[in-house]
N, C-alpha and C. Protein backbone atom coordinates (compact mmCIF):
# COMPACT_ATOMS: atom_id res chain seq x y z
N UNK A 1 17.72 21.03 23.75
CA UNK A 1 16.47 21.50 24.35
C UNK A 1 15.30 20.74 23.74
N UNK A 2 14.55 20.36 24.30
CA UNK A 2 13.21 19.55 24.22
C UNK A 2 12.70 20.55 23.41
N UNK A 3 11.84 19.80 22.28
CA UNK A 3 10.60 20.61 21.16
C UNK A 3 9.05 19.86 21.51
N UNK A 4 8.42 20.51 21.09
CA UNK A 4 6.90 19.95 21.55
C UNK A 4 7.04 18.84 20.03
N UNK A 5 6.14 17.53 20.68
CA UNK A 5 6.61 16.33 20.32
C UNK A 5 5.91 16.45 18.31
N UNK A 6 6.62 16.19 17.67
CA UNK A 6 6.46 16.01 16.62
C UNK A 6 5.23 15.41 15.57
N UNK A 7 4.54 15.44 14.37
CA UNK A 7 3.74 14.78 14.58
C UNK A 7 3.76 13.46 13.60
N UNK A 8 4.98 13.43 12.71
CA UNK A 8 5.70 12.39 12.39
C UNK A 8 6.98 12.64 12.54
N UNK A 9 8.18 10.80 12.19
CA UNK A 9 9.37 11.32 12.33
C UNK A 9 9.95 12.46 12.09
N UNK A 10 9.74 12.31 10.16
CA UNK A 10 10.26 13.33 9.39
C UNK A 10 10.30 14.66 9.88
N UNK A 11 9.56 15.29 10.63
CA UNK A 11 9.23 16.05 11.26
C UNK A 11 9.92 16.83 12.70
N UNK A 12 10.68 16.00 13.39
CA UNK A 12 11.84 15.90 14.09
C UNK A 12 13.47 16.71 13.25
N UNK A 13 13.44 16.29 11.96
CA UNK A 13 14.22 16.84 11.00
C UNK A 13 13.55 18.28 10.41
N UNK A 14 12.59 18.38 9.33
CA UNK A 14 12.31 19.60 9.08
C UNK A 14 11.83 20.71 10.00
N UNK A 15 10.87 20.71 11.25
CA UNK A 15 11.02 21.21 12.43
C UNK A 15 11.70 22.52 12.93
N UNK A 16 12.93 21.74 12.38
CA UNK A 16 14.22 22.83 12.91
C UNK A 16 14.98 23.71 12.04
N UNK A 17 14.11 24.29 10.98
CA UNK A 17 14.78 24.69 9.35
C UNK A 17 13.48 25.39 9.04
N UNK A 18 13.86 26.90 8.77
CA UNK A 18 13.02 27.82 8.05
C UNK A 18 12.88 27.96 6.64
N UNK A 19 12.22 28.62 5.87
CA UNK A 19 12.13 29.07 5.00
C UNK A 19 12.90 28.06 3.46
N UNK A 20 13.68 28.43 3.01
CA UNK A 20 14.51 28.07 2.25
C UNK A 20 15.41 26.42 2.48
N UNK A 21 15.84 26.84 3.75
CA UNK A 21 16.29 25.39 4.16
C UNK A 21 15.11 23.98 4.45
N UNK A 22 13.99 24.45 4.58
CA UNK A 22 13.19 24.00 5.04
C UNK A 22 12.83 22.90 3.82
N UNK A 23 12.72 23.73 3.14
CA UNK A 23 12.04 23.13 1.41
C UNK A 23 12.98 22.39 1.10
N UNK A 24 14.31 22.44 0.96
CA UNK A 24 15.81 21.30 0.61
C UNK A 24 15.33 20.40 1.70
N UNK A 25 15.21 20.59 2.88
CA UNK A 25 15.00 19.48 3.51
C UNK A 25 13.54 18.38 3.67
N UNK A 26 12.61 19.29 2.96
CA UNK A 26 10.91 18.68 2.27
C UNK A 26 11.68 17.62 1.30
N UNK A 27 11.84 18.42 0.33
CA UNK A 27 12.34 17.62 -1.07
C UNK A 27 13.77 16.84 -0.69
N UNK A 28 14.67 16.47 0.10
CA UNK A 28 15.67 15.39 0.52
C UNK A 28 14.74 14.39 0.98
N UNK A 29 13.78 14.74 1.39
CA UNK A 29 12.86 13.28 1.99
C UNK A 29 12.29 12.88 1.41
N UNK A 30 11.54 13.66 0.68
CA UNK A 30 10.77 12.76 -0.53
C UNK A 30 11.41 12.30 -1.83
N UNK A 31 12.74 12.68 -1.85
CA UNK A 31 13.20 11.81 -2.62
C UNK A 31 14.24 10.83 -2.06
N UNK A 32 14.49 11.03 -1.03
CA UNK A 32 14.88 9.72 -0.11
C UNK A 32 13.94 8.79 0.35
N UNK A 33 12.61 8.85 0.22
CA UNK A 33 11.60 8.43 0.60
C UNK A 33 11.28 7.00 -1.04
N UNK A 34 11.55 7.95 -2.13
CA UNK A 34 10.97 6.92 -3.45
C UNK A 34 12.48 6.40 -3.21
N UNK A 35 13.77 6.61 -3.00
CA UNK A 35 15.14 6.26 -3.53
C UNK A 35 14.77 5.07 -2.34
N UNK A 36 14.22 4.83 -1.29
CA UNK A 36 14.29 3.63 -0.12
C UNK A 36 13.44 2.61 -1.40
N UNK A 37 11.98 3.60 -1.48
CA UNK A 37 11.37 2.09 -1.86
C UNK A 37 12.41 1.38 -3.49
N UNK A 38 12.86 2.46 -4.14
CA UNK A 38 13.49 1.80 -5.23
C UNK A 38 14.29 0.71 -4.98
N UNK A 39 15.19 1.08 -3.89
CA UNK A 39 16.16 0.21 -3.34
C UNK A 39 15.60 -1.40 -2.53
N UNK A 40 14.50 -0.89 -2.09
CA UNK A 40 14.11 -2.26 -1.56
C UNK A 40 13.28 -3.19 -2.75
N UNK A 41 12.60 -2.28 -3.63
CA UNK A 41 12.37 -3.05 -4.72
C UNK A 41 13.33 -3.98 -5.48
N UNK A 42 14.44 -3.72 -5.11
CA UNK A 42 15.54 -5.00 -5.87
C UNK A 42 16.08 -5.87 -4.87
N UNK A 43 15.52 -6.23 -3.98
CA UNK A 43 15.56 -7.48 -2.97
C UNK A 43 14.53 -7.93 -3.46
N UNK A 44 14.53 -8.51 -4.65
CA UNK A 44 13.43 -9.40 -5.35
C UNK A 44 13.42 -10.97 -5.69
N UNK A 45 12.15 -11.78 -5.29
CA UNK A 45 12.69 -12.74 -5.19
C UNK A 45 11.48 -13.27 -6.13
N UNK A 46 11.84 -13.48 -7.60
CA UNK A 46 10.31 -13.79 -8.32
C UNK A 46 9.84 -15.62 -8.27
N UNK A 47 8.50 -15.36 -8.07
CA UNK A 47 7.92 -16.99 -8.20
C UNK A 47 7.73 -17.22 -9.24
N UNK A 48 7.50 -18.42 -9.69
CA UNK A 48 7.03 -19.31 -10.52
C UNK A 48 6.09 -19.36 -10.99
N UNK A 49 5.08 -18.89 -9.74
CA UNK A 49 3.37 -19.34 -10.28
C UNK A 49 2.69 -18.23 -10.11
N UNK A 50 3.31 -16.81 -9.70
CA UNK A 50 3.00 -15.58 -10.02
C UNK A 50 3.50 -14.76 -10.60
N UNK A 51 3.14 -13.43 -11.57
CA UNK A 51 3.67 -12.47 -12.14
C UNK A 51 4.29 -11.66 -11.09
N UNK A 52 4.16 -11.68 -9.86
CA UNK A 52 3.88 -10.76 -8.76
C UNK A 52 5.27 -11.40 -7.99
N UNK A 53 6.09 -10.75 -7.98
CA UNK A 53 7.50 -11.29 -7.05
C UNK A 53 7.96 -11.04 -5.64
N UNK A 54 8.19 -11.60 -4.94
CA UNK A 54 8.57 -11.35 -3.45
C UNK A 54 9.63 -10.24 -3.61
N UNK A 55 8.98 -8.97 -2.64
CA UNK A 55 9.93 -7.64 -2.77
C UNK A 55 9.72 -7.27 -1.25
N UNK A 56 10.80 -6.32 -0.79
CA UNK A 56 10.95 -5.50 0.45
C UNK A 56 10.02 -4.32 0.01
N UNK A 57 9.22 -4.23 -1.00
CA UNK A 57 8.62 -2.88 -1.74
C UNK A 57 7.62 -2.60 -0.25
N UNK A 58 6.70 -3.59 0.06
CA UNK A 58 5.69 -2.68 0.79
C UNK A 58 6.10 -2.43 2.15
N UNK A 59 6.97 -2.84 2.57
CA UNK A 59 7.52 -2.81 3.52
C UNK A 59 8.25 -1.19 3.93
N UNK A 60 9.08 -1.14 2.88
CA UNK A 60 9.30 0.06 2.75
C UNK A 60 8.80 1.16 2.56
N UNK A 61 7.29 1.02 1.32
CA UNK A 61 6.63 1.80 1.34
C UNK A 61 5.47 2.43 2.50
N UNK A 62 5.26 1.17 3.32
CA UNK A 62 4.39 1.42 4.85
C UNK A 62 5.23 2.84 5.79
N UNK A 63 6.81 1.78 5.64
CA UNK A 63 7.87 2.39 6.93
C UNK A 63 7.79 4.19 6.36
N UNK A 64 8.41 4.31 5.31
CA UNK A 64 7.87 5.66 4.32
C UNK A 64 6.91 6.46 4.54
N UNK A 65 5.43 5.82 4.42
CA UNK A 65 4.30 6.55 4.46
C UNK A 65 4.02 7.12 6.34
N UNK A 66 4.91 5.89 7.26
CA UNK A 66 3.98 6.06 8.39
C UNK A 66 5.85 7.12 9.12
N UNK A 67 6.80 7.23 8.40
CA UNK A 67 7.71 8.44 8.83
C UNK A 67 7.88 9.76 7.85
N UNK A 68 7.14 9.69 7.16
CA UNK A 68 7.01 10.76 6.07
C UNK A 68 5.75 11.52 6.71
N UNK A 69 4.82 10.85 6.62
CA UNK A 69 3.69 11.52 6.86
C UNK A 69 2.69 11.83 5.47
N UNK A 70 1.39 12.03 5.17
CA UNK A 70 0.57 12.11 3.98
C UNK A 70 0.74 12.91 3.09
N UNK A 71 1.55 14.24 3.15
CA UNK A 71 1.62 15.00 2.16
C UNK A 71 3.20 14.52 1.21
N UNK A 72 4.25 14.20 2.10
CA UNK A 72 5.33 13.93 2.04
C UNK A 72 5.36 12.62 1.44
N UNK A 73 4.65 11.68 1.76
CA UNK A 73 4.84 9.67 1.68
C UNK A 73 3.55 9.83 0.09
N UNK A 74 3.16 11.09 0.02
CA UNK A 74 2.30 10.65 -1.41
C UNK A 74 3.26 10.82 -2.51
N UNK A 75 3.85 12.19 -2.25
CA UNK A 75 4.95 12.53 -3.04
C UNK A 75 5.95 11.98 -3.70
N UNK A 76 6.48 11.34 -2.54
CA UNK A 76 7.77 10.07 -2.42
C UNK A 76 7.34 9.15 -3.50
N UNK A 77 5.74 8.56 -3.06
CA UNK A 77 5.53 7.53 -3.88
C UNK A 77 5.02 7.91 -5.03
N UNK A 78 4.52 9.11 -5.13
CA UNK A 78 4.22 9.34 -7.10
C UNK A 78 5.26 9.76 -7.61
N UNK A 79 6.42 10.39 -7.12
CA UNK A 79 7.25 10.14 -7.96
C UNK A 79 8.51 9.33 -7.87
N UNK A 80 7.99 7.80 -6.67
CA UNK A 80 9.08 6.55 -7.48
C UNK A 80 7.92 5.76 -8.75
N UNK A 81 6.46 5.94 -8.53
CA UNK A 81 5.83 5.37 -9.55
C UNK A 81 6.31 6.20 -11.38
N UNK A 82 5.94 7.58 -11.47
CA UNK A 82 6.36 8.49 -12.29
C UNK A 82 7.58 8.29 -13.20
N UNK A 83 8.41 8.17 -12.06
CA UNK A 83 10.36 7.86 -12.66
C UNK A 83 10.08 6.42 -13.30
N UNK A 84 9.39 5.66 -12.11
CA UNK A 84 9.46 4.66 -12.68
C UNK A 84 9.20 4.03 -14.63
N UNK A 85 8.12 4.32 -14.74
CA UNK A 85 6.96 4.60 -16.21
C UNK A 85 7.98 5.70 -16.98
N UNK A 86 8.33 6.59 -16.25
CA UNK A 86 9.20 7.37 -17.69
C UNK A 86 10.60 6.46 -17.66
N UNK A 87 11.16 5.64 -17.41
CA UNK A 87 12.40 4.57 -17.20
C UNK A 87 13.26 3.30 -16.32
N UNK A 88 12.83 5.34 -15.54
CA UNK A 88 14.31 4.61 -14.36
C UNK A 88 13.59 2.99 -14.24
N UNK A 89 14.84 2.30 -14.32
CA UNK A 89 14.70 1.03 -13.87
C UNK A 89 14.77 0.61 -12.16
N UNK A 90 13.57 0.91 -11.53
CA UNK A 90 13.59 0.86 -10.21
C UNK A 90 12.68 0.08 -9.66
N UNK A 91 12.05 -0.41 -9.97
CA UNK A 91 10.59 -1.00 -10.09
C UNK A 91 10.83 -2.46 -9.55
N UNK A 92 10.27 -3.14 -9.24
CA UNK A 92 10.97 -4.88 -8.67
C UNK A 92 11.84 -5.62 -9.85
N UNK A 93 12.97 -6.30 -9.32
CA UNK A 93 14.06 -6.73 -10.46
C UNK A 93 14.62 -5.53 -11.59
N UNK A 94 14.37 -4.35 -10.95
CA UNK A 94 14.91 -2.99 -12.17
C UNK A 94 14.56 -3.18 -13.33
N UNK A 95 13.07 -3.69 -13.23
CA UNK A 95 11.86 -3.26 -14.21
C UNK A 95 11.43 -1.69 -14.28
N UNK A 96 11.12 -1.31 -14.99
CA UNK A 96 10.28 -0.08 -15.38
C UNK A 96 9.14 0.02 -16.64
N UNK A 97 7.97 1.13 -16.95
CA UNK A 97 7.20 1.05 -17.16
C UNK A 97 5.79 0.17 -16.52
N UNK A 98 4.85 1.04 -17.29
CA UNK A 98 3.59 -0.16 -16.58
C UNK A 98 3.14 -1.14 -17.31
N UNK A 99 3.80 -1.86 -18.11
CA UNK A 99 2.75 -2.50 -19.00
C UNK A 99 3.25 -4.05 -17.93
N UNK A 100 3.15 -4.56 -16.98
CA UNK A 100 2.85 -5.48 -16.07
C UNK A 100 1.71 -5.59 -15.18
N UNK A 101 1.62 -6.87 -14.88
CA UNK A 101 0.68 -7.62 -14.06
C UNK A 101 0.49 -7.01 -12.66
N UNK A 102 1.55 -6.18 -12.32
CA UNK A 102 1.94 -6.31 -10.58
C UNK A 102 2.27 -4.44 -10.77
N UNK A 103 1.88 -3.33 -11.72
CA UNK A 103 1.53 -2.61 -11.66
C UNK A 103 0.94 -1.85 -10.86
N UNK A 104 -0.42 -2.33 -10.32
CA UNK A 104 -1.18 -2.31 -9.86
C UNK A 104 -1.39 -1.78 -8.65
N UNK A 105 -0.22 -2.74 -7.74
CA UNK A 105 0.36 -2.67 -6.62
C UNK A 105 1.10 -1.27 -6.44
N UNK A 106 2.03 -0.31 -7.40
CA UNK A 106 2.70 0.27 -6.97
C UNK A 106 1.18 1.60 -7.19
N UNK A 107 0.36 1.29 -7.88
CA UNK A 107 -0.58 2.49 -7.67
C UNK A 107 -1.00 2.78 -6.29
N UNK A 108 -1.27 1.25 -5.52
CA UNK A 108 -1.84 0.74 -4.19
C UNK A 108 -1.08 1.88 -3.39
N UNK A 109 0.73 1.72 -3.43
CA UNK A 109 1.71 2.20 -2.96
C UNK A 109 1.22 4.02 -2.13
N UNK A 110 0.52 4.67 -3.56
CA UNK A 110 0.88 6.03 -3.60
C UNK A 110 -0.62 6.57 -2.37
N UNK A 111 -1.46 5.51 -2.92
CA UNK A 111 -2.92 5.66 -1.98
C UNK A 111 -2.51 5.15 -0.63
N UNK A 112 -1.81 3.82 0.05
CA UNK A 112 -1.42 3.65 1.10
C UNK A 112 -0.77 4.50 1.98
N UNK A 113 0.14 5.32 1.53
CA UNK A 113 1.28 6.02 1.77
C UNK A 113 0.70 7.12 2.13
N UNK A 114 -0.42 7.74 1.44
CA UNK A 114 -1.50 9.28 2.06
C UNK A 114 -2.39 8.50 3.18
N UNK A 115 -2.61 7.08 3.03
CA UNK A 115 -3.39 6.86 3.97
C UNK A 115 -2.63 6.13 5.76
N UNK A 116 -1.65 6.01 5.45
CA UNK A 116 -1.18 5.17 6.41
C UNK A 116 -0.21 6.73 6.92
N UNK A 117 0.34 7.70 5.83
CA UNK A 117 0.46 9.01 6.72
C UNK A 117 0.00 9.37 7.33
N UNK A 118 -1.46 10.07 6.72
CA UNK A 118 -2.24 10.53 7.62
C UNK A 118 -2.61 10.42 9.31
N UNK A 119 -2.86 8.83 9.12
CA UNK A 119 -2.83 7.82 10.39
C UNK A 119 -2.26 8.37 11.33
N UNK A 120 -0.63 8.05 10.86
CA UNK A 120 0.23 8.10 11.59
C UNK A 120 0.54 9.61 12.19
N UNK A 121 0.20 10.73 11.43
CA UNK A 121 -0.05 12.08 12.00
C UNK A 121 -1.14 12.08 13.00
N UNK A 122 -1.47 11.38 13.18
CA UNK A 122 -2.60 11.20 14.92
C UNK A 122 -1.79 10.62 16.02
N UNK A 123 -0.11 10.13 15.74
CA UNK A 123 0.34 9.30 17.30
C UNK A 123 -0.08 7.66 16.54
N UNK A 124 -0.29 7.01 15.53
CA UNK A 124 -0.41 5.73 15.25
C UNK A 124 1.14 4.82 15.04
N UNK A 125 1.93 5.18 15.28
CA UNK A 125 3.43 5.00 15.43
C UNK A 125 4.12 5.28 16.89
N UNK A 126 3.76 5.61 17.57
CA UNK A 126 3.93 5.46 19.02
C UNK A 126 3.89 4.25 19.52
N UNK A 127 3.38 3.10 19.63
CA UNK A 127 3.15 2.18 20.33
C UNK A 127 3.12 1.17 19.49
N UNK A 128 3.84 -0.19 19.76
CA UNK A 128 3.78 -1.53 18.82
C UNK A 128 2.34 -1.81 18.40
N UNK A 129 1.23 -2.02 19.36
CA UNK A 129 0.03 -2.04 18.71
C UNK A 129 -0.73 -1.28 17.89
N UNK A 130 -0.80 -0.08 18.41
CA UNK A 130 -1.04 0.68 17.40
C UNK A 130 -0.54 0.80 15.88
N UNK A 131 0.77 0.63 15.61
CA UNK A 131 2.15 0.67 14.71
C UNK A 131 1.74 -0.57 13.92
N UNK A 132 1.15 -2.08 14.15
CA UNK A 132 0.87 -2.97 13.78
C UNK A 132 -0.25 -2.69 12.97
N UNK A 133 -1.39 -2.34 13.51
CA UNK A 133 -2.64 -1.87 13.43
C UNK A 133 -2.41 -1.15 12.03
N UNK A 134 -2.00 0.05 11.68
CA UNK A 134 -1.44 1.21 11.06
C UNK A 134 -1.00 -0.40 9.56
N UNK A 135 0.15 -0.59 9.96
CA UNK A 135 0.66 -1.32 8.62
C UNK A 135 -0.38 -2.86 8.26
N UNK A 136 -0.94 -3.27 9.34
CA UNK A 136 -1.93 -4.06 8.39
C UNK A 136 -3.34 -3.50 7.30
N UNK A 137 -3.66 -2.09 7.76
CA UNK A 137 -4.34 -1.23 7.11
C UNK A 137 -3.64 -0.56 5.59
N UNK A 138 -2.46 -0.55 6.04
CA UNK A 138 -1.74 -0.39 4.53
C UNK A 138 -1.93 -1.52 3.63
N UNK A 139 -0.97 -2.57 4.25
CA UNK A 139 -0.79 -3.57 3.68
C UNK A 139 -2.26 -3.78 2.55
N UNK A 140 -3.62 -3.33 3.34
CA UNK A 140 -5.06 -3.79 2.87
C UNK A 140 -5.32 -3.16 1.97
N UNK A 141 -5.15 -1.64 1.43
CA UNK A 141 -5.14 -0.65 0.62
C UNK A 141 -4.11 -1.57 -0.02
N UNK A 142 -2.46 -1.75 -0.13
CA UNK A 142 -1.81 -2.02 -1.27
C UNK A 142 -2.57 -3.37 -2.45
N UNK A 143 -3.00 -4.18 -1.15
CA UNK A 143 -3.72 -5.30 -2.02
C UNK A 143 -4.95 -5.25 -2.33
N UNK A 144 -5.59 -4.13 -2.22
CA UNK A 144 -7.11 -4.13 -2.70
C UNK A 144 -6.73 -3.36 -4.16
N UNK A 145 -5.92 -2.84 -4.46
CA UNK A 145 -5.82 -2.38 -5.72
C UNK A 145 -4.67 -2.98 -6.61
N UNK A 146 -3.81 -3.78 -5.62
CA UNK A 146 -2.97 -4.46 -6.60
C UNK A 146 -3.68 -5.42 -7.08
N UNK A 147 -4.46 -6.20 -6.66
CA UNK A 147 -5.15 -7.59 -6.53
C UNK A 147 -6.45 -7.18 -8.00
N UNK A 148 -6.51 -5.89 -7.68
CA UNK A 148 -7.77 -5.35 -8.70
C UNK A 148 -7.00 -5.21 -9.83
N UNK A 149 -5.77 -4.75 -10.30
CA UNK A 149 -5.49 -4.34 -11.49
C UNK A 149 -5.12 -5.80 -12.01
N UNK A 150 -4.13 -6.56 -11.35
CA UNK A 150 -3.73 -8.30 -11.43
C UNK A 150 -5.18 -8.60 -12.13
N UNK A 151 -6.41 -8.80 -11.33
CA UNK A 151 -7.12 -9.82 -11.99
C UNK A 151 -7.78 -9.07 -13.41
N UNK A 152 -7.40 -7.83 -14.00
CA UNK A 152 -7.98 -7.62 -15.10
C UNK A 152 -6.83 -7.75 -16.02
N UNK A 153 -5.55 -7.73 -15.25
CA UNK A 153 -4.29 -7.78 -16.57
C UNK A 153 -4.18 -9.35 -16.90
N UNK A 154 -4.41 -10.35 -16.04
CA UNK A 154 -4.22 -11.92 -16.45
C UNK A 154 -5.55 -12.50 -16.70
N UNK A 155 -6.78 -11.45 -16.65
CA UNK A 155 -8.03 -12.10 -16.90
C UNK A 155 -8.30 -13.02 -15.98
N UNK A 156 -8.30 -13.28 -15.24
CA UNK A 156 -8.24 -13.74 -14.03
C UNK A 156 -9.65 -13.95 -13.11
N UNK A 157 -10.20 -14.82 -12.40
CA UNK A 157 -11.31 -14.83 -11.42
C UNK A 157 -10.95 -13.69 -10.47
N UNK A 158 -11.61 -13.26 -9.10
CA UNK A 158 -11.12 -13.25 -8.26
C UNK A 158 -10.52 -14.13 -7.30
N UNK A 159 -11.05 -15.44 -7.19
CA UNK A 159 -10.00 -16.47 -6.35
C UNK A 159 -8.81 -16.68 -7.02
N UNK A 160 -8.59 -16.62 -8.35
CA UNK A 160 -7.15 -16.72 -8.57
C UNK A 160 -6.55 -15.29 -8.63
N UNK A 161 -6.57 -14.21 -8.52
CA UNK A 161 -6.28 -12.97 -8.09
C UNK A 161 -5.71 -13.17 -6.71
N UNK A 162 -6.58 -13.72 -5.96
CA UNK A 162 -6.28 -13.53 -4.39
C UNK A 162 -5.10 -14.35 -4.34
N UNK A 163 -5.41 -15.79 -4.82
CA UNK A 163 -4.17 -16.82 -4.85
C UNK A 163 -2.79 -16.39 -5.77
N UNK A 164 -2.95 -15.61 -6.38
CA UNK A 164 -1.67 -15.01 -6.78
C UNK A 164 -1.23 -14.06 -6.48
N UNK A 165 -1.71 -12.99 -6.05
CA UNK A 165 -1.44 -11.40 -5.36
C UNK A 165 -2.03 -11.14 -3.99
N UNK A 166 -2.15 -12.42 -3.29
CA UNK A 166 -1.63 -12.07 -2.31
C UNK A 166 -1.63 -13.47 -1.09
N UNK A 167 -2.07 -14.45 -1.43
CA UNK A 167 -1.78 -16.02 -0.57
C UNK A 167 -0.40 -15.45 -0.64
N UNK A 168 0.86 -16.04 -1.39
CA UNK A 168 1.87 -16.06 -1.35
C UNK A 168 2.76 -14.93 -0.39
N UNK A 169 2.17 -14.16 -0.26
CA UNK A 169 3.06 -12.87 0.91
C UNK A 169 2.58 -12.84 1.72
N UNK A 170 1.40 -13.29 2.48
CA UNK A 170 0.76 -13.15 3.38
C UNK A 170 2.15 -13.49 5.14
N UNK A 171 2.87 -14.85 4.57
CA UNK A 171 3.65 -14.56 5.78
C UNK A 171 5.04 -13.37 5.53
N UNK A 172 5.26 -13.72 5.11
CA UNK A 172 6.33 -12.38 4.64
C UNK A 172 5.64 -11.10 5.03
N UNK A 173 4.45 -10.90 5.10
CA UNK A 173 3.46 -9.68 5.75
C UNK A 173 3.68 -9.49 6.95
N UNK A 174 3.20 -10.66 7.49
CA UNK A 174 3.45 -10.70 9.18
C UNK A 174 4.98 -9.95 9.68
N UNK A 175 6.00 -10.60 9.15
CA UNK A 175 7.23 -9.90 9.70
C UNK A 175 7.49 -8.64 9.31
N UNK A 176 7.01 -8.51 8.26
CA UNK A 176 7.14 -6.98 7.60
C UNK A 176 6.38 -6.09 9.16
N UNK A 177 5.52 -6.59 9.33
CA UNK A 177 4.49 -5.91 10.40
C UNK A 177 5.51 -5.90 11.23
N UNK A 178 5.70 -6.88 11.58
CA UNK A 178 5.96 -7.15 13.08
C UNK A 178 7.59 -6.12 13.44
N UNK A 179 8.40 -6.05 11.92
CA UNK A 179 9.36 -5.48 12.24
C UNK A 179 9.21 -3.85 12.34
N UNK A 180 8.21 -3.40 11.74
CA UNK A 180 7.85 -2.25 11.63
C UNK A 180 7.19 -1.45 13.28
N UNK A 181 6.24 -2.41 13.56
CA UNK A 181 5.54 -2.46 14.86
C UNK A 181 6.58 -1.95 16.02
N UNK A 182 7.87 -2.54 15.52
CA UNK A 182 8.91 -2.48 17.19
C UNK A 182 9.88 -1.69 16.27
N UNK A 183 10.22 -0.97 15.31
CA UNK A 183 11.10 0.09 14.75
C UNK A 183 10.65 1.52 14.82
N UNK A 184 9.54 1.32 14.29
CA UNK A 184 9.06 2.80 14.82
C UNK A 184 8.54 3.45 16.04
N UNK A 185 8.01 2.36 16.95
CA UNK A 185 8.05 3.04 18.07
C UNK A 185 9.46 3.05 19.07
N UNK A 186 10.44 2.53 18.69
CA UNK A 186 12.03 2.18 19.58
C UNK A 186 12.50 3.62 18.89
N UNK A 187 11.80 4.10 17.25
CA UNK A 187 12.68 4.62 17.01
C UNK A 187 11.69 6.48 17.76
N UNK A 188 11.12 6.22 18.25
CA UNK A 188 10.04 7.46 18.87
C UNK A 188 11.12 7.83 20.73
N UNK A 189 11.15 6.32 20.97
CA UNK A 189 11.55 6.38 21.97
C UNK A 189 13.01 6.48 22.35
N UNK A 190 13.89 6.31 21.43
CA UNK A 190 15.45 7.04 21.04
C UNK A 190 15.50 8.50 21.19
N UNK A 191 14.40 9.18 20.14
CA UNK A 191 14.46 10.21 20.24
C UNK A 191 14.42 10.79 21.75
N UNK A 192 13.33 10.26 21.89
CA UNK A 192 12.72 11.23 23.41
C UNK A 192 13.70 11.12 24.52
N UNK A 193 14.64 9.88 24.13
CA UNK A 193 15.83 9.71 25.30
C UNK A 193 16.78 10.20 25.14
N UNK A 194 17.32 10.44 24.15
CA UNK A 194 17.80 12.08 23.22
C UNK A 194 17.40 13.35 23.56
N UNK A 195 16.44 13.33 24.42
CA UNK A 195 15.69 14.66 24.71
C UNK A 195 15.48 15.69 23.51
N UNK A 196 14.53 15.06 22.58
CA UNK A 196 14.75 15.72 21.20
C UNK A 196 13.06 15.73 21.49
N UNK A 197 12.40 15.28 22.19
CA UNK A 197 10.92 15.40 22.17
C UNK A 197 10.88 15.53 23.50
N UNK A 198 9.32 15.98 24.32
CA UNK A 198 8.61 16.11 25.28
C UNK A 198 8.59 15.02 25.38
């Protein structure tokens, strides 16, 4: 039977669960939510001429924030940052703690993730343009504060900030977008052909 349409994925899932079950199924997502980005954090590919290493991190953390939603995708991400700093080795290359350059970025993570939720609790994941729109606005939050903590940990200008945290990902951005753009709305429109939405 059709439900009145959801207002993120996650939401499709908890939805259908009261009370008690409801909350196991809050807390399975948000910690399936930090356990994605951990996991994509070790598809790491470090450079040479930055502290800052090619990771699936924001990618995951966008896809996260914009199917979690803002209360859920903050959660997720303060506590893969949290675990992270008290050990767990989850962090890019199964680093942990903060005393790095590229720190910075996973703070970006926890502010993107309330902000690119939020968003996405308006219908900003419905449609490839929109969905695009949504993760280049993340993407802008992760690097306005990764880029800020980078240029005070290497002492750094801001042109060499920019040229190290974030020239180098800029195309790797694009596909991140672009794959996100046509996943989340294919994955809106599965559902509804599922007759799981209006």
């Amino acid at each position: 039977m059709a439900v009145a349409q959801p207002a993120v994925l996650a939401d499709v899932w908890t939805d259908r669960a009261e009370g008690a079950r409801s909350l196991a199924r809050q807390a399975i997502l948000v910690l399936g939510g930090a356990a994605f980005v951990g996991l994509a954090a070790q598809v790491a590919i470090p450079l040479p001429f930055t502290p800052v290493p090619l990771t699936l991190q924001t990618f995951a953390v966008l896809l996260a924030g914009a199917a979690l939603g803002s209360l859920r995708g903050v959660l997720a991400m303060s506590l893969y940052a949290v675990a992270g700093v008290a050990g767990v080795p989850w962090f890019a290359e199964g680093s942990s703690g903060f005393a790095m350059a590229s720190f910075g970025y996973i703070i970006g993570f926890i502010i993107a993730a309330g902000i690119v939720g939020r968003v996405a609790e308006h219908g900003a994941t419905l449609t490839v343009w929109r969905t695009a729109g949504l993760m280049v606005l993340g993407n802008l939050v992760i690097y306005a504060v990764g880029v800020t903590w980078l240029k005070y940990a290497i002492d750094a200008t801001w042109v060499t900030a920019l040229q190290l945290g974030v020239a180098p990902f800029l195309i790797g951005d694009v596909v991140k977008i672009a794959l996100a753009a046509g996943l989340l709305p294919l994955t809106w429109a599965g559902l509804r052909k599922a007759g799981l939405l209006r």
